[in-house]
Protein backbone atom coordinates (compact mmCIF):
# COMPACT_ATOMS: atom_id res chain seq x y z
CA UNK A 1 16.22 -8.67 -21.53
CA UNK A 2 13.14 -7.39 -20.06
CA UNK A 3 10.39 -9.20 -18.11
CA UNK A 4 7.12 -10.38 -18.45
CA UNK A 5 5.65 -7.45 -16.51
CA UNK A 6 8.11 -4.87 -18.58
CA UNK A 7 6.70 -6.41 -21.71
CA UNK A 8 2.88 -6.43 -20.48
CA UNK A 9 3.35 -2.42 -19.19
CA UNK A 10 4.95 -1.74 -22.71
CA UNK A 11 2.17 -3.27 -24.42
CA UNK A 12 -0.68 -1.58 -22.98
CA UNK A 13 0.87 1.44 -20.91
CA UNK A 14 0.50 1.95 -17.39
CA UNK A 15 -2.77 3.70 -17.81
CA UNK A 16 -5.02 1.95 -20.15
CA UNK A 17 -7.06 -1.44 -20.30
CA UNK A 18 -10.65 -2.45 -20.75
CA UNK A 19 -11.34 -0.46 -17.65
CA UNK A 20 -12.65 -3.59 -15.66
CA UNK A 21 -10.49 -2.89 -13.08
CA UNK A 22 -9.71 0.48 -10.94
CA UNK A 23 -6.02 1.26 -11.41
CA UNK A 24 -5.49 0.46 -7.42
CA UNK A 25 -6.79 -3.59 -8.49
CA UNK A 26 -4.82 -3.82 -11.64
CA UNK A 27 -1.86 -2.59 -9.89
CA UNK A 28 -2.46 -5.31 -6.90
CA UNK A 29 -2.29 -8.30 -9.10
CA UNK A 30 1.50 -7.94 -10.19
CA UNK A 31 3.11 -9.44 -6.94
CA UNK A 32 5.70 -6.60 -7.09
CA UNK A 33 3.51 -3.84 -6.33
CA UNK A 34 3.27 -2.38 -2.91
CA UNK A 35 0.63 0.62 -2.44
CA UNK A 36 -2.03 1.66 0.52
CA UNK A 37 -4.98 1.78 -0.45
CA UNK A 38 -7.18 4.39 1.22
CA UNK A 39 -10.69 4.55 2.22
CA UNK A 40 -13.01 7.23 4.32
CA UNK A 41 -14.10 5.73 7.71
CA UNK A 42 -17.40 4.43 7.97
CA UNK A 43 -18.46 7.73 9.95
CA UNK A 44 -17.00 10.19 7.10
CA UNK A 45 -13.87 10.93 8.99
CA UNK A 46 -10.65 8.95 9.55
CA UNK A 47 -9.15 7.09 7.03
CA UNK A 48 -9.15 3.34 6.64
CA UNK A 49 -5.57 2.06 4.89
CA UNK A 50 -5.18 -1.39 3.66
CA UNK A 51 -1.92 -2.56 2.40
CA UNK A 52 -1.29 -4.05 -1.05
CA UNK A 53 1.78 -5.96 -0.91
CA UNK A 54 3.30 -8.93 -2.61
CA UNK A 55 0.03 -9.73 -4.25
CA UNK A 56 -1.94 -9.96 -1.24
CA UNK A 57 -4.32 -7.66 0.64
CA UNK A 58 -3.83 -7.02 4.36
CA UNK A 59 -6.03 -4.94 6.30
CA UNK A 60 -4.25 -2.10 8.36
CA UNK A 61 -7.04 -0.27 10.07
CA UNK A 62 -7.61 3.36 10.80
CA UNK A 63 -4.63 5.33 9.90
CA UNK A 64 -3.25 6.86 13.21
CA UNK A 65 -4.60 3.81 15.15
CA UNK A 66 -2.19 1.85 12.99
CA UNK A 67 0.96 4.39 13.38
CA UNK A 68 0.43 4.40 16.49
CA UNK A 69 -0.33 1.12 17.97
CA UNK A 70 1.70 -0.97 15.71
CA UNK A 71 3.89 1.03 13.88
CA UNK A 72 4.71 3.09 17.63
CA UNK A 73 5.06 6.40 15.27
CA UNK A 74 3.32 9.64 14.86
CA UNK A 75 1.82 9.58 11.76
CA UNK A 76 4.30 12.47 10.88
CA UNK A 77 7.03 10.72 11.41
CA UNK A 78 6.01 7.82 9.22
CA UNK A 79 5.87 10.57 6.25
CA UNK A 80 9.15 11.81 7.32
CA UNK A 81 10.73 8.14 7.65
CA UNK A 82 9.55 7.29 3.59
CA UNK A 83 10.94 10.17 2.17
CA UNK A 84 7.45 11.94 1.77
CA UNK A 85 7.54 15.74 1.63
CA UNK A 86 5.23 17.56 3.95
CA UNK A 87 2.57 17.92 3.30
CA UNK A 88 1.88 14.34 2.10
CA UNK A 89 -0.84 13.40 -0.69
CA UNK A 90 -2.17 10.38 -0.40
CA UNK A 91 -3.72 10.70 -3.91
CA UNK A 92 -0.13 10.50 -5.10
CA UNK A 93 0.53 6.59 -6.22
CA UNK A 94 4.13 7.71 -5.48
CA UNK A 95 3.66 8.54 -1.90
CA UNK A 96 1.50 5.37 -1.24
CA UNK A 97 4.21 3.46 -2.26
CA UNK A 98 6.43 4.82 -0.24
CA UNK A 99 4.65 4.57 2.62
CA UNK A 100 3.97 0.63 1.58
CA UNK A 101 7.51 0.30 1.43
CA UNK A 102 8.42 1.95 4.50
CA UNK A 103 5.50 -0.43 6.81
CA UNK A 104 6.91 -3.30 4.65
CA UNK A 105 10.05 -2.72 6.04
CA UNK A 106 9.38 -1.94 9.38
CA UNK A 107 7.01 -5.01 10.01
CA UNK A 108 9.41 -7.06 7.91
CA UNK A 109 6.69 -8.36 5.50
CA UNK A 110 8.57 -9.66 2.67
CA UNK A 111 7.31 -11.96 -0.70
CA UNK A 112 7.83 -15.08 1.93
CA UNK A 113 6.19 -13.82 5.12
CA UNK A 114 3.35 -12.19 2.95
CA UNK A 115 2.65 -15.96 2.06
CA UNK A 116 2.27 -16.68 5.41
CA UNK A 117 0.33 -13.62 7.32
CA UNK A 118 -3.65 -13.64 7.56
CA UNK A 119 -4.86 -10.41 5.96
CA UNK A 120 -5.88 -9.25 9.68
CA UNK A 121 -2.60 -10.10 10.91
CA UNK A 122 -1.30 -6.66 10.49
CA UNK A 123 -4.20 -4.84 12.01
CA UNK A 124 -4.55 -2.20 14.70
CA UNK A 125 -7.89 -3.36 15.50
């Protein structure tokens, strides 16, 4: 009736653990999971996203480079597209999720073409 993931997130709740692992980690090891991660540039400005998808780790690049170059959307648009309400909050889980989703879909990653893609593959670099 419910699966092995249900069971495992019923057991120890969404939220706890040992703690050896950030939430964003723990959350990338169930192949389900789709998130962006984000990161401060190396210079203190600009954000770096990386995408968490399908149990794999691709790196996306600065975050308007990547809307922009691959995605060929203002990054506005990309909020508007997931169903994010403006202003968006990437410290939401929710709204990283939905933006996962939405690349996911655009870029037409899926479980079997995740298999297959380098983790630069998807980069705006």
């Amino acid at each position: 009736m419910f699966s092995a993931h249900s069971r495992l997130v019923m057991q120890r709740g969404e939220g706890s653990g040992n703690g050896s692992h950030p939430p964003y980690l723990r959350n990338n090891l169930i192949p389900y999971t789709m998130t962006i991660q984000v990161t401060k540039g190396s210079y203190g400005f600009g954000h770096e996203w990386t995408l968490n998808a399908y149990g794999r780790n691709f790196y996306l690049g600065q975050d308007v480079k990547f809307c922009s170059r691959v995605l060929g959307m203002e990054p506005s648009t990309i909020i508007q597209q997931a169903g994010i309400q403006h202003p968006c909050d990437m410290g939401k889980e929710s709204n990283r999720k939905a933006i996962a989703r939405f690349i996911c879909g655009q870029l037409g990653v899926t479980r079997g073409t995740a298999k297959t893609l380098q983790p630069w593959d998807l980069c705006a670099q």
